[in-house]
Protein backbone atom coordinates (compact mmCIF):
# COMPACT_ATOMS: atom_id res chain seq x y z
CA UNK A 1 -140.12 47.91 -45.25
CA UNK A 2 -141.59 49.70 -42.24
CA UNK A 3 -141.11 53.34 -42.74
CA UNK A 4 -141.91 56.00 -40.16
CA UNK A 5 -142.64 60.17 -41.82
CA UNK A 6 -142.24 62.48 -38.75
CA UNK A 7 -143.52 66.31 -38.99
CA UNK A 8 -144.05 69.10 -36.67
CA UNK A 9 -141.72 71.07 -34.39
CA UNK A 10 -139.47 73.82 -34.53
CA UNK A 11 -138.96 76.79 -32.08
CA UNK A 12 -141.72 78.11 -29.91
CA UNK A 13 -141.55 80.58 -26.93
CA UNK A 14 -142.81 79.11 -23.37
CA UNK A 15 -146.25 78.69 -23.34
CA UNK A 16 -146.63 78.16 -27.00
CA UNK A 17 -147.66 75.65 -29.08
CA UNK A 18 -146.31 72.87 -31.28
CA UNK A 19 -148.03 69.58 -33.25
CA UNK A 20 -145.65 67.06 -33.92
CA UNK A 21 -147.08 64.01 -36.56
CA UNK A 22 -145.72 60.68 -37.60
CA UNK A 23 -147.10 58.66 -40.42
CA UNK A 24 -146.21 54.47 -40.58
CA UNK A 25 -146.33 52.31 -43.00
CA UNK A 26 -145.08 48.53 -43.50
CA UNK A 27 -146.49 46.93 -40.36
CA UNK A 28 -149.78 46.49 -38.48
CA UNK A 29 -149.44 49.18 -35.80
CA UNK A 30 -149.92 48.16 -32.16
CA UNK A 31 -148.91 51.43 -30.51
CA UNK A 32 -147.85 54.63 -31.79
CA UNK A 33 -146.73 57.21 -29.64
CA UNK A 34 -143.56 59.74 -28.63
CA UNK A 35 -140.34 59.72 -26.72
CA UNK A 36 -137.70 62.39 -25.97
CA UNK A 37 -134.68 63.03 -25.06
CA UNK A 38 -133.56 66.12 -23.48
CA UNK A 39 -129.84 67.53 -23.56
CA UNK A 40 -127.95 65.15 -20.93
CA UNK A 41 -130.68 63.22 -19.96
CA UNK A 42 -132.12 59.70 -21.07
CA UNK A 43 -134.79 59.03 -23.35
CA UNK A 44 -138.17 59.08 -21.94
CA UNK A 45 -142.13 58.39 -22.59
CA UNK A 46 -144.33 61.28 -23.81
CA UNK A 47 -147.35 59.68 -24.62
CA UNK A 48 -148.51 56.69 -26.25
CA UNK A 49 -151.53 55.07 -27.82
CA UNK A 50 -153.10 51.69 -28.29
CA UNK A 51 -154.95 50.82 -31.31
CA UNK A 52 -158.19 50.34 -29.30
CA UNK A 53 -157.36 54.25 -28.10
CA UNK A 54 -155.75 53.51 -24.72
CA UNK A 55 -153.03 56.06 -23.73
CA UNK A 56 -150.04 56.39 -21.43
CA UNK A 57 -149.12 60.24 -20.53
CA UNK A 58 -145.39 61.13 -18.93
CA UNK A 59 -146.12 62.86 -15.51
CA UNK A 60 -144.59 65.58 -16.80
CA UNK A 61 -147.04 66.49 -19.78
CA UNK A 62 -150.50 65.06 -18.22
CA UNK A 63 -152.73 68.23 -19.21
CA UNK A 64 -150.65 70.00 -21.40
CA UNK A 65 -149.96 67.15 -24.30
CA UNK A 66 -152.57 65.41 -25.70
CA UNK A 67 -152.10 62.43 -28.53
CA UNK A 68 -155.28 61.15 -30.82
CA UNK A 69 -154.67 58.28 -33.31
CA UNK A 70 -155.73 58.24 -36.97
CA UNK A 71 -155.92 54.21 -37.80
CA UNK A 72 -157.18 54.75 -41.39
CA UNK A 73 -153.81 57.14 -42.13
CA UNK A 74 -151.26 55.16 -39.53
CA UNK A 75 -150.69 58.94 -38.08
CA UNK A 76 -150.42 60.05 -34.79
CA UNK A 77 -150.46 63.48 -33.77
CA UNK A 78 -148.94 65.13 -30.48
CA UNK A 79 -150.62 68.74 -29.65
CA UNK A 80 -148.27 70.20 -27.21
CA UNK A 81 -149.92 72.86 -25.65
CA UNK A 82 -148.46 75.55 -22.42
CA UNK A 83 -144.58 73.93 -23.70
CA UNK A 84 -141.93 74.91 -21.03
CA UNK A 85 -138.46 75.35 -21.93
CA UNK A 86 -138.44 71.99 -19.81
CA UNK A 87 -140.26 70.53 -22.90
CA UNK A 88 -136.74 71.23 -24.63
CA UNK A 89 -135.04 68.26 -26.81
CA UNK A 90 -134.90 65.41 -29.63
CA UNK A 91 -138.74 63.88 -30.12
CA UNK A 92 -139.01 60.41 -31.74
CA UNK A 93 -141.73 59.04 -33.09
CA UNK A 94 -142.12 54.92 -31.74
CA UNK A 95 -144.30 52.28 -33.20
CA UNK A 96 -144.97 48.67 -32.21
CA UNK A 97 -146.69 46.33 -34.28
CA UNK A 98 -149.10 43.75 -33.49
CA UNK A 99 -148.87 40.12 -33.96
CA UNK A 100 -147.03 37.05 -33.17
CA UNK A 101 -144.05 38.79 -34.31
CA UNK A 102 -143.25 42.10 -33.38
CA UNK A 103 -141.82 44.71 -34.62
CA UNK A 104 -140.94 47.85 -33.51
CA UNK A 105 -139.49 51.55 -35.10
CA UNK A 106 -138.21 54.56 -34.28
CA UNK A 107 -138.32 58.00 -36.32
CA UNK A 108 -135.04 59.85 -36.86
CA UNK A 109 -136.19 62.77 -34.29
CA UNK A 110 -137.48 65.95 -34.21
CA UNK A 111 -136.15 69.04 -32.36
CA UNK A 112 -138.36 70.98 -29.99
CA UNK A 113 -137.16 73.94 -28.83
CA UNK A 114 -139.05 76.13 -26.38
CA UNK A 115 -137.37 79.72 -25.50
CA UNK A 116 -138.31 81.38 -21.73
């Protein structure tokens, strides 16, 4: 049963910081990464990682987020650093496994709340 722990967030004022961390288990994790969703608006990329260490930024967070990978644990960890009330809504852990048949997961969200 593929499981997915998330931890972190919370209320921060703008240009605070925040670590957000999800722990798998019950697959062979391809990438691990985060999505959000802000109020009204779609769900989009954060940042993601490959298992060879690869990662995919949002446009919106290059320089400000950065995600590292912990293979031996199945964690990934988000440091959000200089958050904007922008940064505002629902975070959700996403994992993709690797193999012929994949599989993928998402956490049950996280809410990031950044005050001006």
């Amino acid at each position: 049963q593929v499981q997915l722990v998330e931890s972190g967030g919370g209320l921060v004022q703008a240009g605070g910081s925040l670590r957000l961390s999800c722990r798998a288990s019950g697959l062979t994790i391809g990438t691990m990464g985060w999505y959000r969703r802000a109020p009204g608006e779609q769900r989009e990329v954060v940042a993601l990682v490959e298992r060879g260490g690869g990662t995919t930024y949002g446009d919106s967070v290059k320089g400000r987020f950065t995600i590292s990978r912990d293979n031996g644990k199945s964690t990934v960890h988000l440091q959000m650093n200089s958050l904007e009330p922008k940064d505002t809504g629902v975070y959700y852990c996403y994992v993709k496994s690797t193999g012929s048949v994949v599989i993928t997961k998402w956490g049950q969200g996280t809410q990031v709340t950044v005050s001006s």
